[in-house]
Protein backbone atom coordinates (compact mmCIF):
# COMPACT_ATOMS: atom_id res chain seq x y z
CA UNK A 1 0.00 0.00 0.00
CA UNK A 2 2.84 2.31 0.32
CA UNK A 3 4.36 1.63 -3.03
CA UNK A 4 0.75 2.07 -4.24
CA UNK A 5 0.50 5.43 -2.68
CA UNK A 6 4.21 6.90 -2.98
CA UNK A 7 3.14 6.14 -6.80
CA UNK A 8 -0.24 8.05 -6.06
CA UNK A 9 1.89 10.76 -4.55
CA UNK A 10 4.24 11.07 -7.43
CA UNK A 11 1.92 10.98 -10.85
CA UNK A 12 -1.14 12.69 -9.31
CA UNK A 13 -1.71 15.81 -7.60
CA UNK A 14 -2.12 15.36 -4.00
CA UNK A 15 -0.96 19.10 -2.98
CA UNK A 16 -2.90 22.42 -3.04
CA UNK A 17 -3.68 24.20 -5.39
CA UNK A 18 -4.97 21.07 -7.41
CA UNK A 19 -4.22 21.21 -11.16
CA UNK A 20 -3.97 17.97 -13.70
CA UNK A 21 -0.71 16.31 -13.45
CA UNK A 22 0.64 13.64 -16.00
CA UNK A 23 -1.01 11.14 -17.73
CA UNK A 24 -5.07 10.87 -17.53
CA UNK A 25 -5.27 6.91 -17.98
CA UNK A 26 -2.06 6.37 -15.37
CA UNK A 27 -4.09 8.82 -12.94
CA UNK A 28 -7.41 6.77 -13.46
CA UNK A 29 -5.42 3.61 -12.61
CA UNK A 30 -3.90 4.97 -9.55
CA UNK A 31 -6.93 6.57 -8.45
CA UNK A 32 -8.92 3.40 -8.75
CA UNK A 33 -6.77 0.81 -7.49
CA UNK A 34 -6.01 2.83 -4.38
CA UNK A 35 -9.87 3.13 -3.99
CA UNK A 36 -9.92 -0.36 -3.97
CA UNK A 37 -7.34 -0.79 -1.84
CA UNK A 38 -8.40 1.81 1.20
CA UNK A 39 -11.83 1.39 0.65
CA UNK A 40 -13.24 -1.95 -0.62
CA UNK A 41 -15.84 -3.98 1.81
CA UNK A 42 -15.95 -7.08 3.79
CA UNK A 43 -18.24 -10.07 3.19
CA UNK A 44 -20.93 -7.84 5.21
CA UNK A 45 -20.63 -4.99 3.23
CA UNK A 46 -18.66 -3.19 5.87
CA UNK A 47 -16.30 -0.41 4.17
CA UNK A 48 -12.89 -1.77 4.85
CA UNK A 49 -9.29 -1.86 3.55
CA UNK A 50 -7.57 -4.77 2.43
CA UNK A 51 -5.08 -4.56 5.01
CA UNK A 52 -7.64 -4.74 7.42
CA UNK A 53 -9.59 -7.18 6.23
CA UNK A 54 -6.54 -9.18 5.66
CA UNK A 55 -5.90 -8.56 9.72
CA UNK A 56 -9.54 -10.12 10.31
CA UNK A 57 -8.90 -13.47 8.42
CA UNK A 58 -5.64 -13.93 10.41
CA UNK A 59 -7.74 -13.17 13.81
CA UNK A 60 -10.56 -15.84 12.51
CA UNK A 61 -7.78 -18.19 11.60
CA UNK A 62 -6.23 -18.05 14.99
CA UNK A 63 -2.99 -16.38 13.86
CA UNK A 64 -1.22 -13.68 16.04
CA UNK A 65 -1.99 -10.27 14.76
CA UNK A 66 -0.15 -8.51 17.95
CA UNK A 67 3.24 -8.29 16.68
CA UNK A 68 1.84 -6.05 13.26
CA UNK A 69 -0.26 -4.15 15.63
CA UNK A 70 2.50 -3.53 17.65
CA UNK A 71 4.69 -2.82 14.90
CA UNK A 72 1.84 -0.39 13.33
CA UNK A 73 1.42 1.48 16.90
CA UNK A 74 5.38 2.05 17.29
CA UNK A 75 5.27 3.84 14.16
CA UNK A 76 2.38 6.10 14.49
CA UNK A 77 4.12 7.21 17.90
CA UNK A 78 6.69 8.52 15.94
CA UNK A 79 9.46 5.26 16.35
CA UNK A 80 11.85 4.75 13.14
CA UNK A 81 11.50 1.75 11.55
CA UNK A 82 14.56 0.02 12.98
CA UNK A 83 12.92 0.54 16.24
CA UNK A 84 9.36 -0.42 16.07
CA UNK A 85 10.70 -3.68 14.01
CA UNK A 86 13.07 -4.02 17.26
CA UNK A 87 10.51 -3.69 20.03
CA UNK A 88 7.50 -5.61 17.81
CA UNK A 89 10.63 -8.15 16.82
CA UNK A 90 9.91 -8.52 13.35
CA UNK A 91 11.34 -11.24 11.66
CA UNK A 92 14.67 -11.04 9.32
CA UNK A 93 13.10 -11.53 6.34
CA UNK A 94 9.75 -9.31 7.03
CA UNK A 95 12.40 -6.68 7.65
CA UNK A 96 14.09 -7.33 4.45
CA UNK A 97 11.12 -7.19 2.73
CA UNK A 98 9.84 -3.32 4.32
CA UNK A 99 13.47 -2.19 3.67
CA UNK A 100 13.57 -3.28 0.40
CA UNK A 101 9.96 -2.06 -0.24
CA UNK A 102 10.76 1.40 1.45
CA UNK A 103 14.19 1.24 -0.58
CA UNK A 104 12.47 1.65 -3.72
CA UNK A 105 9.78 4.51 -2.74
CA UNK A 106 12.59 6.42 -1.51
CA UNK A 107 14.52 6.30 -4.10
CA UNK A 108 11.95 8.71 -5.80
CA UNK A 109 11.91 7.11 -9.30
CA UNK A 110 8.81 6.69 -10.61
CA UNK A 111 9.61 3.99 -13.32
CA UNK A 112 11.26 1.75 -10.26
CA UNK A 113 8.35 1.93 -8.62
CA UNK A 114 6.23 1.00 -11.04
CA UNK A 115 7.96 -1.63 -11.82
CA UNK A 116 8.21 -3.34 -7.95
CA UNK A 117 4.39 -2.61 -7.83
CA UNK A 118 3.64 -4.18 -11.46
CA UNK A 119 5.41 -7.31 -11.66
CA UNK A 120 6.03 -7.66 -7.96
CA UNK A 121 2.54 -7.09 -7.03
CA UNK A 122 -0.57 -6.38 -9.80
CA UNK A 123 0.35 -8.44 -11.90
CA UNK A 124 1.61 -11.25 -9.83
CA UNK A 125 -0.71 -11.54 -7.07
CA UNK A 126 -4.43 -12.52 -8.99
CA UNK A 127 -3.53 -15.43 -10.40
CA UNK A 128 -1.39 -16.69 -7.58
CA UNK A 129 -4.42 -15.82 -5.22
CA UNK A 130 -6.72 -18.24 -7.84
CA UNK A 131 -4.98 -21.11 -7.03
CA UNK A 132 -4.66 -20.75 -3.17
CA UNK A 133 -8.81 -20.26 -3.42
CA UNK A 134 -9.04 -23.45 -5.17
CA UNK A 135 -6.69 -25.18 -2.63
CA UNK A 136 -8.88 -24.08 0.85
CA UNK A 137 -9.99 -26.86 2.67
CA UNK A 138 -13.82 -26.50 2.74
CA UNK A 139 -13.48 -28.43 6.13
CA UNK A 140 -12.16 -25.24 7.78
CA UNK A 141 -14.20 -22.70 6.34
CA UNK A 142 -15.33 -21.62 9.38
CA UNK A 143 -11.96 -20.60 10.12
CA UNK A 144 -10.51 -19.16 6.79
CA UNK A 145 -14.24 -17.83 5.93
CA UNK A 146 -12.74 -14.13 5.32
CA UNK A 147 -9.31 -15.05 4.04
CA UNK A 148 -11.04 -17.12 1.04
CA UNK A 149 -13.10 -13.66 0.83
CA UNK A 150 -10.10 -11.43 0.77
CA UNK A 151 -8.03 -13.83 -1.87
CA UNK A 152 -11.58 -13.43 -4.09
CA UNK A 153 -11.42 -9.67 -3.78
CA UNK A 154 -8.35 -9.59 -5.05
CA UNK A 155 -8.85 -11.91 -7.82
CA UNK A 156 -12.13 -9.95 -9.08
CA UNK A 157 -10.89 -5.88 -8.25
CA UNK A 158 -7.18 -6.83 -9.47
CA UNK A 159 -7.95 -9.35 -12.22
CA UNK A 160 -6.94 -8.66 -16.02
CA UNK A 161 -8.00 -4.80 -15.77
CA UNK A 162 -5.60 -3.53 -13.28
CA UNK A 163 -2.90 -5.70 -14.80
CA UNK A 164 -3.09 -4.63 -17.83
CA UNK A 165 -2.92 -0.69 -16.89
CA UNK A 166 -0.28 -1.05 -14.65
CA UNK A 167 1.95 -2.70 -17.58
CA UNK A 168 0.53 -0.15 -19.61
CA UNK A 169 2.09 2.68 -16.72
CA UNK A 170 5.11 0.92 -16.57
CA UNK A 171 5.93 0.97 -20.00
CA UNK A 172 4.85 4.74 -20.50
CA UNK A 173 7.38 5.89 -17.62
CA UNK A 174 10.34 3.97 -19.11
CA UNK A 175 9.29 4.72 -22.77
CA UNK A 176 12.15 3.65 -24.74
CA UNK A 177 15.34 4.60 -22.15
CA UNK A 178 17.27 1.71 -22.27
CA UNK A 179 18.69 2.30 -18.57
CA UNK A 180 15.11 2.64 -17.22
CA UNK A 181 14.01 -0.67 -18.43
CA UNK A 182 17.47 -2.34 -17.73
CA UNK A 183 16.67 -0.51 -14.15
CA UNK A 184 13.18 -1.64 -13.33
CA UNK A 185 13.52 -5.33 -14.72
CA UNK A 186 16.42 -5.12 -11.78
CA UNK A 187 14.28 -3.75 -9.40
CA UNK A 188 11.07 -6.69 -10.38
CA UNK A 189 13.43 -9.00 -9.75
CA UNK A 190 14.82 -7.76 -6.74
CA UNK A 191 10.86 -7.32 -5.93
CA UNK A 192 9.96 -11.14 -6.56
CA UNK A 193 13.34 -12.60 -4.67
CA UNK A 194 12.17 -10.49 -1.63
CA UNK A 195 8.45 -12.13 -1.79
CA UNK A 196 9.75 -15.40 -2.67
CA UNK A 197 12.08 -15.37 0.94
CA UNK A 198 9.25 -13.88 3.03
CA UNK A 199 7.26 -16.86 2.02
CA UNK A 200 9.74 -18.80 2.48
CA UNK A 201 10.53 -18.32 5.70
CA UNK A 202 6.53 -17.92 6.60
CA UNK A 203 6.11 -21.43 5.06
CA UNK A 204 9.26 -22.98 7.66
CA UNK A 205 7.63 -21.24 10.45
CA UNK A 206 4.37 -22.34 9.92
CA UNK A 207 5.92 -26.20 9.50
CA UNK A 208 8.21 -25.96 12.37
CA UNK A 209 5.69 -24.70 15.00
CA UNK A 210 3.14 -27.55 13.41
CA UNK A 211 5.39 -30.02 14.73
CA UNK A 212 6.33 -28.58 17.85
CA UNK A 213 2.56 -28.65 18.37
């Protein structure tokens, strides 16, 4: 959501006075998919962000949500990131994955972080989320009711639409500068190794505390 909204920050107007600012189409896709993001609903028809609805399935699934809240709380009192991941303890590679997420919005160009949020996110994400759907054990739905809600939401307000303009964006804010694309097929990669080691390591820790159990 932060990629999604340092990209917001950087090809829309979000200052006063207002006044039109880059492309129309890359503003519409921003616009909406932020929207979507911030302001979608639950399975009740609740207004609620994906984050937070995301939070919910965890709680229904039994996970522990205190560490994020923690970690969330730390920095809205004003801690740096080094120290709310210290006092929530944040795993290695979660940390790896922020830094590396924060890395790229702060490096202020637009094309890199189009790039990370394209192919590491939009256009990755729906059809991943389509086959974890089909996987969920009906025999638990009581307790991964909302995450097999939140995976659908994804899957029907991210789909082929949003894919297909944010390839579209990408490929407008490189154009045809050689070092741009050579620079945000680094940074998609870079993306994609950081999501494959969060799982990763997610996946070990959910195995090794299943057989400590």
């Amino acid at each position: 959501m932060s990629l999604l909204k340092a990209l917001q920050i950087n090809l829309t107007c979000t200052t006063l006075p207002w006044f039109p600012v880059g492309d129309p189409v890359t503003r519409q896709l921003i616009n909406e998919i932020v929207a979507g993001e911030e302001s979608d609903v639950d399975a009740n028809g609740a207004i609620k962000s994906h984050f937070e609805l995301y939070l919910d399935a965890m709680e229904q699934c039994g996970a522990n949500t205190k560490p994020i809240n923690i970690f969330l709380q730390e920095l809205k009192n004003g801690k740096s990131f080094n120290e709310a991941f210290e006092i929530a303890k944040v795993p290695a590679t979660a940390k790896d994955f922020v830094n590396a997420t924060f890395e790229t919005i702060n490096s202020g160009k637009t094309h890199l972080q189009a790039a990370s949020f394209t192919f590491g996110r939009e256009d990755l994400i729906p059809n991943m989320f389509f086959s974890m759907v089909n996987d969920l054990n009906s025999a638990q739905a009581d307790k991964v009711s909302i995450f097999k809600y939140y995976l659908e939401r994804h899957i029907e307000v991210d789909g082929d639409h949003h894919s297909h303009l944010a390839l579209s964006m990408t490929e407008k804010l490189c154009e045809k500068d050689e070092t741009f694309w050579a620079e945000a097929e680094k940074t998609a990669k870079q993306a994609l190794q950081k999501r494959i080691d969060l799982w990763d390591a997610a996946y070990a820790e959910i195995v090794k505390n299943k057989v400590e159990a």
